[in-house]
Protein backbone atom coordinates (compact mmCIF):
# COMPACT_ATOMS: atom_id res chain seq x y z
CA UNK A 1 14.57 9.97 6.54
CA UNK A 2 16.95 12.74 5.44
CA UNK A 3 15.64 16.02 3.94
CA UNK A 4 16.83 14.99 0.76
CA UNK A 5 14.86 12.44 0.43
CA UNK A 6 11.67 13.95 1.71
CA UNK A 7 12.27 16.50 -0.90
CA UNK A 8 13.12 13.90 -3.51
CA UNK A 9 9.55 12.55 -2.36
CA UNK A 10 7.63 15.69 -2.74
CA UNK A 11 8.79 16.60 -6.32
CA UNK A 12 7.60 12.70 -7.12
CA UNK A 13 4.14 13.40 -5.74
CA UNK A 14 4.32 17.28 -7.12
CA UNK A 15 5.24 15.76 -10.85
CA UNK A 16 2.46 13.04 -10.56
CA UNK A 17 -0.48 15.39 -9.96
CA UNK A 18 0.91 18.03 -13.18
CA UNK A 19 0.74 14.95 -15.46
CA UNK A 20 -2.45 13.52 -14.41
CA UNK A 21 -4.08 11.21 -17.12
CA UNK A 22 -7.50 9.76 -17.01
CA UNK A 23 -5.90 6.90 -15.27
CA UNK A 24 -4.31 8.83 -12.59
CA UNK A 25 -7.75 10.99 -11.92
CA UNK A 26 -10.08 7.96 -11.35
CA UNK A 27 -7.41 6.37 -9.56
CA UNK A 28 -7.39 9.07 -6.62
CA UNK A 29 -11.00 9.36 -6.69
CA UNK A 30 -11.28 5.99 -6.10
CA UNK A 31 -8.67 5.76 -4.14
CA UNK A 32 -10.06 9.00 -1.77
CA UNK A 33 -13.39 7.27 -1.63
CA UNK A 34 -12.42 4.07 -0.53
CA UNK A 35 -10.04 5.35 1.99
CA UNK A 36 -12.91 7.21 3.57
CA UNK A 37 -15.33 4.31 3.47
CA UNK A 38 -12.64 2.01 5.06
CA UNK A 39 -11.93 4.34 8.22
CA UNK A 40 -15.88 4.18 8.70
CA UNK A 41 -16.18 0.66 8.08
CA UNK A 42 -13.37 0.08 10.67
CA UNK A 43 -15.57 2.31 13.16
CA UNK A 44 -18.55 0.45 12.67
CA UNK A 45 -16.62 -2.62 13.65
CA UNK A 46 -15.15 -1.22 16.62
CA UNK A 47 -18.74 -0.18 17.63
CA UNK A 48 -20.41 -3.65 16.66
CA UNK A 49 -20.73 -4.14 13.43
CA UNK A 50 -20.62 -7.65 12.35
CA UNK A 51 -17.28 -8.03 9.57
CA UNK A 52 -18.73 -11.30 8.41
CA UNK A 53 -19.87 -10.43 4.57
CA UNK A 54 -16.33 -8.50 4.39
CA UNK A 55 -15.07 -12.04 5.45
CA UNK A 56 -16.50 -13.79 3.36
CA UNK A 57 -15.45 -12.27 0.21
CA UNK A 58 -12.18 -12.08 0.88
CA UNK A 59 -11.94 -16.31 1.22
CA UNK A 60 -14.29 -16.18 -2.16
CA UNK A 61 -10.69 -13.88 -3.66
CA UNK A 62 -8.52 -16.20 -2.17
CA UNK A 63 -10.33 -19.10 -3.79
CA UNK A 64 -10.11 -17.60 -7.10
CA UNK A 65 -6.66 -16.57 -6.81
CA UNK A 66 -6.12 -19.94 -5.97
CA UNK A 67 -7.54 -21.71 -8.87
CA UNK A 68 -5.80 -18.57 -11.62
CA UNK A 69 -9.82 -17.89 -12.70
CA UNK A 70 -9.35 -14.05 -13.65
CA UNK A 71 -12.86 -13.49 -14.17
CA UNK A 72 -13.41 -14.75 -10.69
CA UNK A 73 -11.22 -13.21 -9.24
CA UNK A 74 -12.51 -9.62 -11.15
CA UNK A 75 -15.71 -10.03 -9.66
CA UNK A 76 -14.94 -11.10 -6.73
CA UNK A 77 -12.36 -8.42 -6.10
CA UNK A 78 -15.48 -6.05 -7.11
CA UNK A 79 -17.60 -8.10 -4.40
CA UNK A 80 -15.03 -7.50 -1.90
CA UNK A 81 -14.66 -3.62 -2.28
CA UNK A 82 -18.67 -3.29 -2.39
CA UNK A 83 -18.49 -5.10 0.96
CA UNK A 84 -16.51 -2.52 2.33
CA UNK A 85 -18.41 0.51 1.12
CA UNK A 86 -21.55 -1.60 2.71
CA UNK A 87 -19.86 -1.72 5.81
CA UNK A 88 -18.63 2.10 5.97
CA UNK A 89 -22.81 2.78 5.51
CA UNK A 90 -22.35 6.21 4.62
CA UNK A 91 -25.78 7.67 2.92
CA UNK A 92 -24.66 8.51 -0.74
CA UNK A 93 -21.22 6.83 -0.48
CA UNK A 94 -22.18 4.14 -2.58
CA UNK A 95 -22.94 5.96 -6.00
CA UNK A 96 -20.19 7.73 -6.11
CA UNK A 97 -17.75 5.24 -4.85
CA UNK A 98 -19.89 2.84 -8.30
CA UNK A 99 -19.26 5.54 -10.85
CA UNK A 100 -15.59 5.84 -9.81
CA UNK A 101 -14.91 1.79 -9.36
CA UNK A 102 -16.87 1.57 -13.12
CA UNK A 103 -14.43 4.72 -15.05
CA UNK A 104 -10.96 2.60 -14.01
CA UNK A 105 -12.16 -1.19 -14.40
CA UNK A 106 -12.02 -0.44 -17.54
CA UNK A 107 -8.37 -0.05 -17.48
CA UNK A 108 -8.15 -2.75 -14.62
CA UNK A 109 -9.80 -6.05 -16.72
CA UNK A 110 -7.67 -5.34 -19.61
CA UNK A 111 -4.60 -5.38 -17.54
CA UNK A 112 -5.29 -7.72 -14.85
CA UNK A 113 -3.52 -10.80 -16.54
CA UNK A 114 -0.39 -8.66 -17.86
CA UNK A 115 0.19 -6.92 -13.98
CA UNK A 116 -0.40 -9.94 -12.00
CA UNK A 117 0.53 -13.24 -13.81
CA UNK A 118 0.34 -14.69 -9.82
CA UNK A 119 -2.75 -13.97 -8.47
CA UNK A 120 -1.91 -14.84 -5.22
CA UNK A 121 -0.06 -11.23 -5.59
CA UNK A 122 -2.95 -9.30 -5.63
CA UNK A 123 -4.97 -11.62 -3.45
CA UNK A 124 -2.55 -10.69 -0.65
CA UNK A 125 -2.37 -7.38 -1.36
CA UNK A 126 -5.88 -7.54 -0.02
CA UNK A 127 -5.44 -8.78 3.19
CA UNK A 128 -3.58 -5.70 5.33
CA UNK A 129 -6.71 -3.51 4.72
CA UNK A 130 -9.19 -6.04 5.63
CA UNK A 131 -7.15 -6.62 8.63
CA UNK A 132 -7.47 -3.88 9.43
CA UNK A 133 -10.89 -3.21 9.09
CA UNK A 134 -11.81 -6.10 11.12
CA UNK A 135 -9.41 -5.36 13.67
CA UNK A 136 -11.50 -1.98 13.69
CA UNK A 137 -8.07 -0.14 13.41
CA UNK A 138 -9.63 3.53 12.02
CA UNK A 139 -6.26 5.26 10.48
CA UNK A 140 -4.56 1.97 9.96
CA UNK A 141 -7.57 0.74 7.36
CA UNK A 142 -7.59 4.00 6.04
CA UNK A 143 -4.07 4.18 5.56
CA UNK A 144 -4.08 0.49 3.86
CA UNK A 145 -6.65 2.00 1.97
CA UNK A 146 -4.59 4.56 -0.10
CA UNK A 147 -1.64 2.08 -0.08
CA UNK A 148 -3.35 -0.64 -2.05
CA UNK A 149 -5.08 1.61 -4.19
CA UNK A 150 -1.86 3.40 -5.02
CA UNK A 151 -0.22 -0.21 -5.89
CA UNK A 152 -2.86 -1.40 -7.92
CA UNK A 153 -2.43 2.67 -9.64
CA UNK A 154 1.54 1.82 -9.92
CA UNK A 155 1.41 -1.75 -11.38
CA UNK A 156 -1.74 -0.37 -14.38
CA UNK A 157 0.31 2.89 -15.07
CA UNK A 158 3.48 0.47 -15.85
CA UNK A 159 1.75 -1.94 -18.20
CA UNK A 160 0.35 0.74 -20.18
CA UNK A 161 2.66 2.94 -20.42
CA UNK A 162 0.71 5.84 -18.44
CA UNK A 163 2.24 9.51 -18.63
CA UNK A 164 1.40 10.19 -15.22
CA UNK A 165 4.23 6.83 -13.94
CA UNK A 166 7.59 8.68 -13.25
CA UNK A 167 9.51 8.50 -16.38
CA UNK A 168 13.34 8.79 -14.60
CA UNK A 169 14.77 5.95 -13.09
CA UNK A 170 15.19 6.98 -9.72
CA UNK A 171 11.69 8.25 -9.66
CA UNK A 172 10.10 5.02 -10.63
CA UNK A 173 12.38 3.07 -8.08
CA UNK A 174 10.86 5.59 -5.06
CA UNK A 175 7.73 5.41 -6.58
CA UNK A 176 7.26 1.31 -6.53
CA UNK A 177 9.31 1.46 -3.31
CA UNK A 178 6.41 2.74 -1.27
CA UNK A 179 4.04 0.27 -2.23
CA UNK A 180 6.45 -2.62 -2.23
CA UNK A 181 8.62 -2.13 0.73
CA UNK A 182 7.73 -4.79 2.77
CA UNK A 183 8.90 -7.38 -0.06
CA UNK A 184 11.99 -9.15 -0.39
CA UNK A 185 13.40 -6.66 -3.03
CA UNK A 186 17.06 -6.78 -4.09
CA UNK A 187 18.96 -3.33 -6.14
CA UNK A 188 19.58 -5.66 -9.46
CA UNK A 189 15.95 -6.73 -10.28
CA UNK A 190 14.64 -3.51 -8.75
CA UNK A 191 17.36 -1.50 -11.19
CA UNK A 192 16.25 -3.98 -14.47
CA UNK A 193 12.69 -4.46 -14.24
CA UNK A 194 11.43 -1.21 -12.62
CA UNK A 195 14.16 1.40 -13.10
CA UNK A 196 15.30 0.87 -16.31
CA UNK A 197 18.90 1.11 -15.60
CA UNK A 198 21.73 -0.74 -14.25
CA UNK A 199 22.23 -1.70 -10.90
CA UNK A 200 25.29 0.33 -10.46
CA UNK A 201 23.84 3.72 -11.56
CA UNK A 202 20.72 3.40 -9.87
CA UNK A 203 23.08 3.15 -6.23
CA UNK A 204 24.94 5.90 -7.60
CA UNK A 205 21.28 7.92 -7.60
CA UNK A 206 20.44 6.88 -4.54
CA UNK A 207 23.66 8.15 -2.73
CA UNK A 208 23.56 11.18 -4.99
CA UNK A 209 20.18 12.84 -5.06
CA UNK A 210 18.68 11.30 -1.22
CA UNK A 211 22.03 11.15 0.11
CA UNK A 212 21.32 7.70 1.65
CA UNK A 213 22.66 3.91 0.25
CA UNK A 214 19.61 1.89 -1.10
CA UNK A 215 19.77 -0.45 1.46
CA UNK A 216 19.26 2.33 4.11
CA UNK A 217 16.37 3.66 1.84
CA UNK A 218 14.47 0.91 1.99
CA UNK A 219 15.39 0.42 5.57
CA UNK A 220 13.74 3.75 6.37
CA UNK A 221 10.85 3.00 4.62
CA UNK A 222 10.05 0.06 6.67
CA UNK A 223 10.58 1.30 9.74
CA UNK A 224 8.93 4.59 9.50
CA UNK A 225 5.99 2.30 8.16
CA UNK A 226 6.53 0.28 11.42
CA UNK A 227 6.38 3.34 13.70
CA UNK A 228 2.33 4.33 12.03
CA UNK A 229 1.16 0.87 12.99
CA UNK A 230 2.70 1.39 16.53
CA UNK A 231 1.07 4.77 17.19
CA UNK A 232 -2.45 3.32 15.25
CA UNK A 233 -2.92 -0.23 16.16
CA UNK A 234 -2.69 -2.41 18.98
CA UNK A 235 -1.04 -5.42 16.74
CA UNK A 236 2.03 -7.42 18.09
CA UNK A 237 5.13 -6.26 17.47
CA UNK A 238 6.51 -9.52 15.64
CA UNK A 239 3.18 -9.39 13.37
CA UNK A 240 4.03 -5.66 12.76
CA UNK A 241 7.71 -6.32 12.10
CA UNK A 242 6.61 -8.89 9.26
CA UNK A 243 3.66 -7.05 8.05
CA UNK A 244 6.98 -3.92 7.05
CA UNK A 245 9.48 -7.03 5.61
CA UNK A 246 11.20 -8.62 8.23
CA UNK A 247 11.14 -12.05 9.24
CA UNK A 248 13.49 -11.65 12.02
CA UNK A 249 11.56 -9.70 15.02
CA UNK A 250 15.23 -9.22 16.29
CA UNK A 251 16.40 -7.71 13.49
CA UNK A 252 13.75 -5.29 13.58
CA UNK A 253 14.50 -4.35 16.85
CA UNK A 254 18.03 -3.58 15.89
CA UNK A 255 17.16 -1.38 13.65
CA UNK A 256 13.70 0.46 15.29
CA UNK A 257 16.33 1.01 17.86
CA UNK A 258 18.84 2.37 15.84
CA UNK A 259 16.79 4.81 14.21
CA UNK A 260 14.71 6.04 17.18
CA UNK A 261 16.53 5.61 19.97
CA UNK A 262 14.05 3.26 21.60
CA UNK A 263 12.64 -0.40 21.16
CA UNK A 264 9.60 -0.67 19.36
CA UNK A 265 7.84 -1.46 23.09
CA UNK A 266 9.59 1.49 24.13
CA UNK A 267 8.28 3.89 21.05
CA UNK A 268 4.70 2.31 21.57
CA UNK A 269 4.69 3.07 25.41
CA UNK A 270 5.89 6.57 24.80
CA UNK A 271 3.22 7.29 22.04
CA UNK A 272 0.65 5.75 24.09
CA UNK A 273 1.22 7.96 27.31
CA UNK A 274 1.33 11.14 25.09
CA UNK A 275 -2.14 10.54 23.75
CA UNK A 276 -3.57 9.63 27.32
């Protein structure tokens, strides 16, 4: 990614934590305590620990996602995140990580039908970090961790109207960019529905401020996204090119290559004899 953009990036992330709200606060606490217990419940896994429970309330989610019950689904989703905290079994985890869950469901049941209308949305927004925990992948669940949280923090903030949601058009596009990258996303409906703006000056603000074409943006999203799953997880490399948004493996490859000078078998091999 070009400095611009990393700078661009940084002010986003700078901005968020001056206007924290309520919303915001709980949100990283929860978010900080979940991404903790996930890295240990990924190490328990990859030491023995059996994943089933975890398992089994993520089919109960998809069930309920499946038949649009939102209460279901609520406590189910609740079931699912306990799970993991039981899994991490870190002494004292689970209080904290119960105080924090309790301070934002308020703001989660009363948006829940407004933010995801599909269920099957948020139901699948699920499934990378359990994945990953049962894959016993330490930094990748850890990672997924923060992601989800911070896409569950993006979609709330949005149907509320939260301060702490970049207010400029650009901003917001970034922002719901990093959470959304590996969907099909097109400039027009990103520019209407999340930017605020036409499609037209939204590109303009793209080439302007990050000096790089939306389209190349996004692009560089993915694959930098696609390069942390190479160095943290063993996962094949046509799973990893559609877990970042492509369905062509090929295409991928064309543009891994492009931007690192190697094939994404290449970049893994490299990273792999550096950390032997």
């Amino acid at each position: 990614m070009q400095l611009g953009a990393r700078i661009h990036i940084g002010r986003i992330r700078k901005t968020e934590t001056m206007n924290q709200t309520p919303m915001k606060s709980v949100t990283r606490l929860r978010a900080t305590l979940e991404s903790f217990a996930a890295r240990y419940a990924a190490e328990n896994v990859q030491q023995g620990s059996d994943p089933q429970k975890l398992l089994k309330r993520f089919q109960k989610l998809q069930i309920a996602s499946e038949k649009g019950d939102y209460r279901r689904f609520a406590n189910d989703d609740r079931g699912l995140h306990q799970a993991i905290i039981d899994l991490a079994n870190v002494p004292g985890l689970a209080q904290s990580w119960q105080a924090a869950f309790e301070a934002q469901n308020a703001f989660r049941i009363k948006t829940i039908k407004e933010c995801w209308p599909d269920l099957s949305v948020l139901f699948e927004s699920h499934r990378p970090l359990v994945d990953a925990i049962v894959a016993g992948s330490v930094e990748e669940a850890e990672e997924e961790a923060l992601t989800h949280l911070d896409a569950i923090w993006f979609r709330l903030a949005d149907a509320t109207h939260d301060q702490s949601l970049p207010r400029d058009p650009l901003s917001r596009a970034c922002a719901y960019l990093a959470f959304h990258f590996h969907e099909s996303i097109r400039l027009p409906e990103l520019a209407k529905q999340i930017a605020g703006c036409s499609p037209g000056h939204l590109a303009r603000l793209f080439r302007d401020t990050l000096g790089l074409g939306f389209s190349d943006y996004l692009i560089e999203l993915r694959i930098q996204k696609a390069a942390n799953l190479l160095r943290q997880s063993n996962r094949p490399i046509h799973e990893i090119a559609a877990r970042v948004g492509y369905a062509d493996p090929s295409r991928f490859t064309i543009h891994f290559r492009r931007r690192f000078g190697q094939t994404p078998s290449e970049f893994r091999r490299r990273f792999v004899r550096i950390v032997t």
